[in-house]
PDB file of N, CA and C in Angstrom:
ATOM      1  N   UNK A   1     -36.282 -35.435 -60.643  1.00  0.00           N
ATOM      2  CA  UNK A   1     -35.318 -34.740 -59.825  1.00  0.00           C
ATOM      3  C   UNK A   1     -33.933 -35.299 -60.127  1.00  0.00           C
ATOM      4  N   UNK A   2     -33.085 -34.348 -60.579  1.00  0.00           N
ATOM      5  CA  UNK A   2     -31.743 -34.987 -61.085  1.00  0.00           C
ATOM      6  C   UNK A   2     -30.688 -35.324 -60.293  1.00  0.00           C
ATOM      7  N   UNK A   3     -31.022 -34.525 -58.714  1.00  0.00           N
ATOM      8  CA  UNK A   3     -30.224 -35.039 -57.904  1.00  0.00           C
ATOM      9  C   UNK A   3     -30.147 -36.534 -57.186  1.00  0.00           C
ATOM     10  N   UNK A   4     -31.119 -37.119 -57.748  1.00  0.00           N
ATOM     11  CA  UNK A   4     -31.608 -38.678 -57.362  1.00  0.00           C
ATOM     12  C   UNK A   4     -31.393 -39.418 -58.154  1.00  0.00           C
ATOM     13  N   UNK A   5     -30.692 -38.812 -59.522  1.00  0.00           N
ATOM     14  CA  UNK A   5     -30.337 -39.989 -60.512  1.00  0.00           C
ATOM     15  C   UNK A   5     -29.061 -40.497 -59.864  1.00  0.00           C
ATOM     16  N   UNK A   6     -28.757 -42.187 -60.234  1.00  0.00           N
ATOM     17  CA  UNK A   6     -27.279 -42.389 -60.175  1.00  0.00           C
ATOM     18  C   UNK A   6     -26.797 -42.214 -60.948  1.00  0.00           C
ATOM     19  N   UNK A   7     -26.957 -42.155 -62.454  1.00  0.00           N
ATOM     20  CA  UNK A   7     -26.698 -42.086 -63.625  1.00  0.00           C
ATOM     21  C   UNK A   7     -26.987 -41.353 -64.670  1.00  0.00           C
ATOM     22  N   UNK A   8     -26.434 -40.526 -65.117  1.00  0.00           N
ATOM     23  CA  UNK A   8     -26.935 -39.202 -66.042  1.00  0.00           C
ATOM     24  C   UNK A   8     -26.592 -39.234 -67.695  1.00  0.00           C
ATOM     25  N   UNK A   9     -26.118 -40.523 -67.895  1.00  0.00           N
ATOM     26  CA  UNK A   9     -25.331 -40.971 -69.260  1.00  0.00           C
ATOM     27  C   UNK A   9     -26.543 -40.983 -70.305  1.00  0.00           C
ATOM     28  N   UNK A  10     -27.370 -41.677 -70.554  1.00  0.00           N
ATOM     29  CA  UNK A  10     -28.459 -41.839 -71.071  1.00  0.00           C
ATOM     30  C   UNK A  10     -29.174 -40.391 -71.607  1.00  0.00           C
ATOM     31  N   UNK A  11     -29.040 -39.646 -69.902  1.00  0.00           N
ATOM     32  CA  UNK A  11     -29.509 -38.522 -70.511  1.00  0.00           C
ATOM     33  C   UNK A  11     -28.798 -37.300 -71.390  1.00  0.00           C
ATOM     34  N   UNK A  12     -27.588 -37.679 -71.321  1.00  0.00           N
ATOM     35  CA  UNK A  12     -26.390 -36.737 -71.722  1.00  0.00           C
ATOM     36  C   UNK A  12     -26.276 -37.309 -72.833  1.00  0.00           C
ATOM     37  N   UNK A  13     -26.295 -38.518 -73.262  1.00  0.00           N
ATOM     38  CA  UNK A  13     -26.113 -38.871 -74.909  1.00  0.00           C
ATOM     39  C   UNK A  13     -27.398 -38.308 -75.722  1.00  0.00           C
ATOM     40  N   UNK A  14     -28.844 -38.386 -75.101  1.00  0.00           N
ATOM     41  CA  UNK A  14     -29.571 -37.728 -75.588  1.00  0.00           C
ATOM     42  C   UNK A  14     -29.892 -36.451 -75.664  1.00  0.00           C
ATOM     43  N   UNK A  15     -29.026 -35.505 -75.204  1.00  0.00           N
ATOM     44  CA  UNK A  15     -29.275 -34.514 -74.951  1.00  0.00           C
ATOM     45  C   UNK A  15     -28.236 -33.310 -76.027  1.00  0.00           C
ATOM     46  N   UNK A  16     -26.911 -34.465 -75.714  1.00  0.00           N
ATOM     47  CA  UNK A  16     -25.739 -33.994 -77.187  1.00  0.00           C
ATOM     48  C   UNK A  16     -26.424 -34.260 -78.305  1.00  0.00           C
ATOM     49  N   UNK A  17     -26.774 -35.628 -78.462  1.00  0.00           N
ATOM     50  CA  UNK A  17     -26.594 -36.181 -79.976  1.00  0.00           C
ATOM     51  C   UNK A  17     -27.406 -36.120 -80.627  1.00  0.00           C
ATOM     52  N   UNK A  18     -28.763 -36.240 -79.462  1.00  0.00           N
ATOM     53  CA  UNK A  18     -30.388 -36.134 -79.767  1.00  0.00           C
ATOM     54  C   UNK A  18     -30.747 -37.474 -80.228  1.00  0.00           C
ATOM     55  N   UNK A  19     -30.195 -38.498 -79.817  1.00  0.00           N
ATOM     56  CA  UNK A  19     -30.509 -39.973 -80.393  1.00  0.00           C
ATOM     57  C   UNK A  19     -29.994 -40.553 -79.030  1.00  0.00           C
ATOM     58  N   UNK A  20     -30.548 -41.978 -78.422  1.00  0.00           N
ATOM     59  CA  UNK A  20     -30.718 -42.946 -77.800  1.00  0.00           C
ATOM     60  C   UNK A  20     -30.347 -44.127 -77.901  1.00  0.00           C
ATOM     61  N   UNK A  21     -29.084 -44.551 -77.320  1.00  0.00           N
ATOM     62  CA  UNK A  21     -28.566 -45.849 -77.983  1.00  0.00           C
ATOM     63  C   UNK A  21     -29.525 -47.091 -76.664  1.00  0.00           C
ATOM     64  N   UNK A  22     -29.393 -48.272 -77.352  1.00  0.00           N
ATOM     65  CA  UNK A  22     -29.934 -49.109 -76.839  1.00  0.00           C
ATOM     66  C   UNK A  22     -29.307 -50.721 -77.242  1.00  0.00           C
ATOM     67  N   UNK A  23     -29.115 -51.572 -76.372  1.00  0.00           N
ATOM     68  CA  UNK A  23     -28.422 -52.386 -76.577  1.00  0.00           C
ATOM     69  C   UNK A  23     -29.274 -53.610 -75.736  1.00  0.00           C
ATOM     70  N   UNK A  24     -30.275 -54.622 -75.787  1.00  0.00           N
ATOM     71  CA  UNK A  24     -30.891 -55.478 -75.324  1.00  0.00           C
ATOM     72  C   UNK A  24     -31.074 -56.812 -76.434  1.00  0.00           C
ATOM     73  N   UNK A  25     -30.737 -58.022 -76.065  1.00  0.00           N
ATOM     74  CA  UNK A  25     -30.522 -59.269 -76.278  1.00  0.00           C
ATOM     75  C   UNK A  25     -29.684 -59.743 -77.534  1.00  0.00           C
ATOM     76  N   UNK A  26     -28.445 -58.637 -77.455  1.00  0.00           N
ATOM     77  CA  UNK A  26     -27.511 -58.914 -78.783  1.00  0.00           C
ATOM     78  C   UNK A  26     -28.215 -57.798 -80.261  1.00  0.00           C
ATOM     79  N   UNK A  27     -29.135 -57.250 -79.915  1.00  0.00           N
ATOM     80  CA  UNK A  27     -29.593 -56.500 -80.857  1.00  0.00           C
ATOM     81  C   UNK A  27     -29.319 -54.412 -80.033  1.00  0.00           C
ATOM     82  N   UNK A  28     -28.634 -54.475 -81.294  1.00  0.00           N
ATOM     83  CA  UNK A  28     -27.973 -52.698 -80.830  1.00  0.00           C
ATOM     84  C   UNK A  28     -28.741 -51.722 -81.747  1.00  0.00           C
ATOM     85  N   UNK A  29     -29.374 -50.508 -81.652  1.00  0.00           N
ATOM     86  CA  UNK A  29     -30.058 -49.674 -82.000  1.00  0.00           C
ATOM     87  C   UNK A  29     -29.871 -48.401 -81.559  1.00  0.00           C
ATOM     88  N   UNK A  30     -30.012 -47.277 -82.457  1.00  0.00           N
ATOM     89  CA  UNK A  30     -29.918 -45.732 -81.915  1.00  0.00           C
ATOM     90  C   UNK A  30     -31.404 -45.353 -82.498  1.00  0.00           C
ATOM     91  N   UNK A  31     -31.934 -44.367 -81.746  1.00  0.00           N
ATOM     92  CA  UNK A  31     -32.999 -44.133 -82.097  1.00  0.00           C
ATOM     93  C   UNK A  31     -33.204 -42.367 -81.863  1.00  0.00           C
ATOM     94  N   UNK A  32     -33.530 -41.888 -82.478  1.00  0.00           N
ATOM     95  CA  UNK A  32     -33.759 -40.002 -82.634  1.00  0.00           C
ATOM     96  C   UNK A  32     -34.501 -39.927 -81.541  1.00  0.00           C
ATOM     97  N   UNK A  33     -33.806 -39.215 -80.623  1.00  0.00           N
ATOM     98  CA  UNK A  33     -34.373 -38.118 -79.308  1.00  0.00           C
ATOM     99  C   UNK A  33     -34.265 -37.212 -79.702  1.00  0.00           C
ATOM    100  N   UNK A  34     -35.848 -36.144 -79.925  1.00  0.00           N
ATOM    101  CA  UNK A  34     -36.434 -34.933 -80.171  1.00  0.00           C
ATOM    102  C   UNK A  34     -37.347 -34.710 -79.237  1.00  0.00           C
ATOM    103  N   UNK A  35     -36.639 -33.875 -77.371  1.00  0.00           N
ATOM    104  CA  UNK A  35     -37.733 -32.874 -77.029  1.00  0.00           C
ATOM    105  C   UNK A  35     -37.272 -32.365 -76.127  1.00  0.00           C
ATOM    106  N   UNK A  36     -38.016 -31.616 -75.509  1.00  0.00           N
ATOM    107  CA  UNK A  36     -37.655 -30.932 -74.458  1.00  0.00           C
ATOM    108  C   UNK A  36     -37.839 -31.320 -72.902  1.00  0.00           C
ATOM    109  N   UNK A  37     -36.150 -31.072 -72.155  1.00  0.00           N
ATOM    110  CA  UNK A  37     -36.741 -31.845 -70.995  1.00  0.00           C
ATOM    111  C   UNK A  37     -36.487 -30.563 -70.196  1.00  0.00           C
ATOM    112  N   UNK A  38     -37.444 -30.450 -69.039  1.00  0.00           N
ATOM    113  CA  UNK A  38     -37.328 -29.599 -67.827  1.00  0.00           C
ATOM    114  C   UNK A  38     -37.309 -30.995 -66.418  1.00  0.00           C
ATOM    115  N   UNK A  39     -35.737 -30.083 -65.911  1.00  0.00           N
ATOM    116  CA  UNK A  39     -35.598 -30.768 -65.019  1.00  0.00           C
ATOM    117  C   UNK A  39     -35.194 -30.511 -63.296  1.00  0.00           C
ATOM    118  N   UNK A  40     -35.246 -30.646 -62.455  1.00  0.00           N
ATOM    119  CA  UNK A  40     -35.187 -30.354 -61.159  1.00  0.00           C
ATOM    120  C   UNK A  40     -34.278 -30.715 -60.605  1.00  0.00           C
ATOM    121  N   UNK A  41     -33.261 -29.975 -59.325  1.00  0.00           N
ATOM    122  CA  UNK A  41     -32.783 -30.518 -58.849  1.00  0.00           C
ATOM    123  C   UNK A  41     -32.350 -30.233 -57.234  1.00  0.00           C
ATOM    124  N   UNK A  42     -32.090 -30.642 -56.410  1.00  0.00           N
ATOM    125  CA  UNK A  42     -32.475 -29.835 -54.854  1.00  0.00           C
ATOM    126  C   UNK A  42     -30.686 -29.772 -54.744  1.00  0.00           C
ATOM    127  N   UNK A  43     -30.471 -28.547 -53.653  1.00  0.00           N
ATOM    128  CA  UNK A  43     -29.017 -28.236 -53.304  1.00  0.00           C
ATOM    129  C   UNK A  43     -28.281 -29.502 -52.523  1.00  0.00           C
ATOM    130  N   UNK A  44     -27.080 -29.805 -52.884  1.00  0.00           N
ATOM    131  CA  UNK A  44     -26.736 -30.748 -52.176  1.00  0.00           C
ATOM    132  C   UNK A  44     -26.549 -30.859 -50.465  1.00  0.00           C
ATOM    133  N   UNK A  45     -26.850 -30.298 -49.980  1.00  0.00           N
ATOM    134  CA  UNK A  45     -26.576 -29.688 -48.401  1.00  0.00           C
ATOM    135  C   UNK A  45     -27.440 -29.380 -47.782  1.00  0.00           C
ATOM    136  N   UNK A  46     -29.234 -29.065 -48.838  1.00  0.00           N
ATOM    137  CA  UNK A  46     -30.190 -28.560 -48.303  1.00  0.00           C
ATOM    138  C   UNK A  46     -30.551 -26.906 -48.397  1.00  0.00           C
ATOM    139  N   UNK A  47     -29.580 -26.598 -48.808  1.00  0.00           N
ATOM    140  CA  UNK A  47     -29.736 -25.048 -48.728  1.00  0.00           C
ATOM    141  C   UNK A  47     -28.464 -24.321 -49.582  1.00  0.00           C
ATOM    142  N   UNK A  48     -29.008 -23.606 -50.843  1.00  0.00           N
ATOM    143  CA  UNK A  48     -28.123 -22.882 -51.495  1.00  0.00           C
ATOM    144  C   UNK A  48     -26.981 -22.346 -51.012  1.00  0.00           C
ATOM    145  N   UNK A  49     -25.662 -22.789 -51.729  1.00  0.00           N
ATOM    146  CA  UNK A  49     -24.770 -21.778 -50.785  1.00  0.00           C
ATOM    147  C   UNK A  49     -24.632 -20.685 -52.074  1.00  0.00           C
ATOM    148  N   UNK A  50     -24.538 -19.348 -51.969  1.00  0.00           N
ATOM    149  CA  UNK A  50     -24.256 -18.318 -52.700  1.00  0.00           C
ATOM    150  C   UNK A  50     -23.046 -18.244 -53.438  1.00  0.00           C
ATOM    151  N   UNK A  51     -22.034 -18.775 -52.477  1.00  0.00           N
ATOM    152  CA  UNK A  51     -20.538 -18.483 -52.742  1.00  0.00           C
ATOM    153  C   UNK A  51     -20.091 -19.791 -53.676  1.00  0.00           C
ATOM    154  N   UNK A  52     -20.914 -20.644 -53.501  1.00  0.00           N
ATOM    155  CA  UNK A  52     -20.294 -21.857 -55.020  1.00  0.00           C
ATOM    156  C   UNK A  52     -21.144 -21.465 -56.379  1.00  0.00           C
ATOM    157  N   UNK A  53     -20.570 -22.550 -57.269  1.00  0.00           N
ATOM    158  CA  UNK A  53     -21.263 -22.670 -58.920  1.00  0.00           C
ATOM    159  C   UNK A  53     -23.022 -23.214 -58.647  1.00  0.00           C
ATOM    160  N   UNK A  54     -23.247 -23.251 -59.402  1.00  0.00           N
ATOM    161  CA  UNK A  54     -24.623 -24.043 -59.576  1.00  0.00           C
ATOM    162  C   UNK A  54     -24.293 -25.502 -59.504  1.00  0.00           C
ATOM    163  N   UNK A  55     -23.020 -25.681 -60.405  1.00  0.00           N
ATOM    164  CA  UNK A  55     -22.735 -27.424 -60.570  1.00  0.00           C
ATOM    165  C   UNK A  55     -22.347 -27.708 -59.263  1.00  0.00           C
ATOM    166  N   UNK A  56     -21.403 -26.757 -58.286  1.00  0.00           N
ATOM    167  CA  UNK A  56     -21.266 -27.019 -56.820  1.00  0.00           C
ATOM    168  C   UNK A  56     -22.074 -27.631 -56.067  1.00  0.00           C
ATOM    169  N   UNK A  57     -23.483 -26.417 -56.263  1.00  0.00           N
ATOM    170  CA  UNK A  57     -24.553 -26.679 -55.558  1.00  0.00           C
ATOM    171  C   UNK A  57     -25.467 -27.834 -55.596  1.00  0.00           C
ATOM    172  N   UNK A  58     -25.480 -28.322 -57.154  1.00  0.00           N
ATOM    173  CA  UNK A  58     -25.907 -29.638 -57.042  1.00  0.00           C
ATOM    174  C   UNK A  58     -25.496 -30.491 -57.326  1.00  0.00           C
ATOM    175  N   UNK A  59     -23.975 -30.799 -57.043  1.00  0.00           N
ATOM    176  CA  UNK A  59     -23.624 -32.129 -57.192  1.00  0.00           C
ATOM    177  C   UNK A  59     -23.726 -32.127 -58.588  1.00  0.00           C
ATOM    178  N   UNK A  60     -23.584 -31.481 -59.482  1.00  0.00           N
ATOM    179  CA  UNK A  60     -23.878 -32.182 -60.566  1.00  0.00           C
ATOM    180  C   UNK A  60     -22.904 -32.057 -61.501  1.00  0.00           C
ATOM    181  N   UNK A  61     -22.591 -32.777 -62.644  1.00  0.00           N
ATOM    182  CA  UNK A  61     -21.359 -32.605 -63.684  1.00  0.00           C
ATOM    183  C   UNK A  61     -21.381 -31.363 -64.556  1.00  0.00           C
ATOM    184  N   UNK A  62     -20.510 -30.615 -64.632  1.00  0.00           N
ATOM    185  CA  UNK A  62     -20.701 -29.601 -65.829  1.00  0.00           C
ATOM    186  C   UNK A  62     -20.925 -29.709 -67.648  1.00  0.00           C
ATOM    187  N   UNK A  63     -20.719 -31.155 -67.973  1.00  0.00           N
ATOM    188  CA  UNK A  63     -21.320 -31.203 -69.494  1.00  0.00           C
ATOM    189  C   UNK A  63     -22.947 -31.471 -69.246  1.00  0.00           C
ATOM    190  N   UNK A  64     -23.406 -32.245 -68.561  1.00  0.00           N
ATOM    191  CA  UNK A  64     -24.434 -32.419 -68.135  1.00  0.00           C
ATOM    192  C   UNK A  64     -25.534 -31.033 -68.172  1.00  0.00           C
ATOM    193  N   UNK A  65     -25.112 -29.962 -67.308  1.00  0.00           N
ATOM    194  CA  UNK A  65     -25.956 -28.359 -66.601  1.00  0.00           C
ATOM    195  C   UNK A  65     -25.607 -28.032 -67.975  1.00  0.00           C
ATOM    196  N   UNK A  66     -24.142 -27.902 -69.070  1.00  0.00           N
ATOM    197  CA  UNK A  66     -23.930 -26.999 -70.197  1.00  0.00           C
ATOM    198  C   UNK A  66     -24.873 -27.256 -71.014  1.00  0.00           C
ATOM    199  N   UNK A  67     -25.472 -28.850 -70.986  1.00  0.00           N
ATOM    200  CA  UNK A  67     -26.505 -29.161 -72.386  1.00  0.00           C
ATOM    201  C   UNK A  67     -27.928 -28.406 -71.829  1.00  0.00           C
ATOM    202  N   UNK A  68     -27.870 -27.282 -70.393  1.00  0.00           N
ATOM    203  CA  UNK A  68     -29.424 -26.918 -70.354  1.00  0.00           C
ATOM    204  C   UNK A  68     -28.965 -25.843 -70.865  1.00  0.00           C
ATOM    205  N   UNK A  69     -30.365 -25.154 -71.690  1.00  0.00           N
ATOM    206  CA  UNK A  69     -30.655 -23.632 -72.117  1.00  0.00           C
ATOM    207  C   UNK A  69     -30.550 -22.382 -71.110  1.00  0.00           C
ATOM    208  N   UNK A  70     -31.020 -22.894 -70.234  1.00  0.00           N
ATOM    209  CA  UNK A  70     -32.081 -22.262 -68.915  1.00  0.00           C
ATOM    210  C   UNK A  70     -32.136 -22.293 -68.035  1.00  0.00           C
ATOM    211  N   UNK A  71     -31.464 -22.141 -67.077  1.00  0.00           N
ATOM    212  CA  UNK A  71     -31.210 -22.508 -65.500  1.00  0.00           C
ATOM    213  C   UNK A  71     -31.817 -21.419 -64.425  1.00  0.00           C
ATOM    214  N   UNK A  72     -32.802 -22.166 -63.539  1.00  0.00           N
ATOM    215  CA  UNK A  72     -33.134 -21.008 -63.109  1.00  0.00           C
ATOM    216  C   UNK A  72     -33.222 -21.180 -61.529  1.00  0.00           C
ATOM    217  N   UNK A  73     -32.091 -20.505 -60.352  1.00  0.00           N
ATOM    218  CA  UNK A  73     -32.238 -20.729 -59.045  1.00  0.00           C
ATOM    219  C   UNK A  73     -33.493 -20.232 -58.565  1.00  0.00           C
ATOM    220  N   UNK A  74     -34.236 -21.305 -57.675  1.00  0.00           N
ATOM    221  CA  UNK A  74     -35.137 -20.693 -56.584  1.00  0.00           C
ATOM    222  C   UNK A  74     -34.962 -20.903 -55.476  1.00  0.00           C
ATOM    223  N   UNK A  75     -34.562 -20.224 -54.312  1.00  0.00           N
ATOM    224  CA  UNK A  75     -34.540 -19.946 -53.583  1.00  0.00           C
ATOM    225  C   UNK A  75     -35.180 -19.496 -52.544  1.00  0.00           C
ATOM    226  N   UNK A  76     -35.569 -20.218 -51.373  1.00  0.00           N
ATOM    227  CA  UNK A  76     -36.862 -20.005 -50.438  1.00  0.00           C
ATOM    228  C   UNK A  76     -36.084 -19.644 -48.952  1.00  0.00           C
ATOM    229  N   UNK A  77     -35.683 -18.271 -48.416  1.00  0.00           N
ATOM    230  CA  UNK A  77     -35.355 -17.679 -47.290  1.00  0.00           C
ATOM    231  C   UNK A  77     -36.216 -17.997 -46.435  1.00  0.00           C
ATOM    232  N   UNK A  78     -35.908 -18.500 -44.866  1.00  0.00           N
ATOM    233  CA  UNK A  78     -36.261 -19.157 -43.918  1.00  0.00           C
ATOM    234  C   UNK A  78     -36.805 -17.842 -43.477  1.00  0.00           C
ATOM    235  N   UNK A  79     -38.219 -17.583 -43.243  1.00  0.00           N
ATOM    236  CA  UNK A  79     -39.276 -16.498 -42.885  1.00  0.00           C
ATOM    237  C   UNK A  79     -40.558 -17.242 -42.368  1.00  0.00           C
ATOM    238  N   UNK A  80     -40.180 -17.482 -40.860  1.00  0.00           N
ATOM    239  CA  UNK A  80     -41.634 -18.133 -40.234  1.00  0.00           C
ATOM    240  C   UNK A  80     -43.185 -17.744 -40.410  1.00  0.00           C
ATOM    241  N   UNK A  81     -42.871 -16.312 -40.069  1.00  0.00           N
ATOM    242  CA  UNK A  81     -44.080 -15.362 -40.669  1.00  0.00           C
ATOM    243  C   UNK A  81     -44.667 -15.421 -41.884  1.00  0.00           C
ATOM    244  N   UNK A  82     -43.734 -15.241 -43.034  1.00  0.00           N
ATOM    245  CA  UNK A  82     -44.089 -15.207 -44.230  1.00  0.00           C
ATOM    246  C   UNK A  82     -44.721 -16.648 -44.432  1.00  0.00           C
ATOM    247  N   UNK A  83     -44.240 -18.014 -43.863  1.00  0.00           N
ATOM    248  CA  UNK A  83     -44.542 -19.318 -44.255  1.00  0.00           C
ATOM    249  C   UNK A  83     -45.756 -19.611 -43.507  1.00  0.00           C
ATOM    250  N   UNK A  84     -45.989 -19.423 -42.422  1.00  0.00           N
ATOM    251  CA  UNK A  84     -47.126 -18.984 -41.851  1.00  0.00           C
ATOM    252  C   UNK A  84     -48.394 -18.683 -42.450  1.00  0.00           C
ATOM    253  N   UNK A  85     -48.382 -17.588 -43.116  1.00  0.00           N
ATOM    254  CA  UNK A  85     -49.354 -16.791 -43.639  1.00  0.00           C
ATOM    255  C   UNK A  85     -49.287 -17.551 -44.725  1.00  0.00           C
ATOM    256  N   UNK A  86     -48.496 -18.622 -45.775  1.00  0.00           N
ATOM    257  CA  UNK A  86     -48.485 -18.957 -47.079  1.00  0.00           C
ATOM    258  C   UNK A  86     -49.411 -20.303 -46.451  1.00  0.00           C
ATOM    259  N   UNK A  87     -49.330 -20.986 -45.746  1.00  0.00           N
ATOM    260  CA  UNK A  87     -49.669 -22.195 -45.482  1.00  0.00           C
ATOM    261  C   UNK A  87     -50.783 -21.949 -44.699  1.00  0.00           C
ATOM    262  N   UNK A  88     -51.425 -21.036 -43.938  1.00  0.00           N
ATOM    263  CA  UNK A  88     -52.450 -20.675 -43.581  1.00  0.00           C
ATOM    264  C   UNK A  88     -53.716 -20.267 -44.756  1.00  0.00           C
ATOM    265  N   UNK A  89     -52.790 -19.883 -46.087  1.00  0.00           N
ATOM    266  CA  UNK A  89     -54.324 -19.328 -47.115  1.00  0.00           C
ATOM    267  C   UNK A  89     -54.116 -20.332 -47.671  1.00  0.00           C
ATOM    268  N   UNK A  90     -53.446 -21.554 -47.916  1.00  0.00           N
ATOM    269  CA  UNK A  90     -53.431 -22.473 -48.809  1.00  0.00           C
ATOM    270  C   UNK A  90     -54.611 -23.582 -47.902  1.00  0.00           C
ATOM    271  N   UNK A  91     -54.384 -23.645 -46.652  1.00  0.00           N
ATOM    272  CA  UNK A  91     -55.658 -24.593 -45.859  1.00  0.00           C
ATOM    273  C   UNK A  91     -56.687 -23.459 -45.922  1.00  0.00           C
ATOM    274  N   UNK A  92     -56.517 -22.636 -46.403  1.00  0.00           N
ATOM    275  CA  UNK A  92     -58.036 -21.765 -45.760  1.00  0.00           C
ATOM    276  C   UNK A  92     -58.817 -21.688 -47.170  1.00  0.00           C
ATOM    277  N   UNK A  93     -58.007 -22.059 -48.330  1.00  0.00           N
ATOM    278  CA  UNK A  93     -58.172 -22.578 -49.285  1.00  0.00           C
ATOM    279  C   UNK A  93     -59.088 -23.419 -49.598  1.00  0.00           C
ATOM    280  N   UNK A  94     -58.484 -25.001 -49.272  1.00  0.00           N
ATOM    281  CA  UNK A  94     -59.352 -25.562 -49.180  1.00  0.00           C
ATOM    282  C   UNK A  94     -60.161 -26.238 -47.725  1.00  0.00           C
ATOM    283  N   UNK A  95     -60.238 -25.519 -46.809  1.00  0.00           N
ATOM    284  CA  UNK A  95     -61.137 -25.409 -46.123  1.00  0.00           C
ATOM    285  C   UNK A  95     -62.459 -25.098 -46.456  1.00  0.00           C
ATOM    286  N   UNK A  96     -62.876 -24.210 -47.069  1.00  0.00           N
ATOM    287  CA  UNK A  96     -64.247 -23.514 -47.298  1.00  0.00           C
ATOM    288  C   UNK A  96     -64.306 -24.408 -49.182  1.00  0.00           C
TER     289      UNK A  96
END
């Protein structure tokens, strides 16, 4: 979940450059990052606002969201009924 990182550097150098720098006991190294990451992130406030950016919505930096392909909002409208009935076949699920 990316809204829980403190730090997004690591992932942003690997994500431009596709390589991983590393720097532990006087010995410095880059190393080839090749893959694909899918990543998550919750609205900063708890609940989508419509009227901001995506980067608004989560707190998050815009070089950071530009290095994704694919962004995709989900959005879950407050429907007691509907949540009701979702969480009722999911125990009735595994009930039987």
């Amino acid at each position: 979940e990316l809204d829980k990182c403190k730090t997004l550097d690591g992932l942003l150098e690997a994500m431009e450059q596709q390589q991983v720098s590393i720097a532990k006991a006087g010995a410095v190294a880059s190393l080839p990052a090749r893959c694909s990451i899918v990543a998550a992130a919750n609205p900063k406030h708890g609940s989508y606002n419509m009227s901001k950016t995506v980067a608004e919505n989560l707190n998050m930096a815009r070089p950071i969201l530009s290095r994704f392909d694919l962004v995709f909002i989900l959005r879950d409208r407050a429907d007691k009924e509907q949540d009701r009935l979702v969480s009722s076949n999911i125990t009735n699920l595994y009930r039987n």
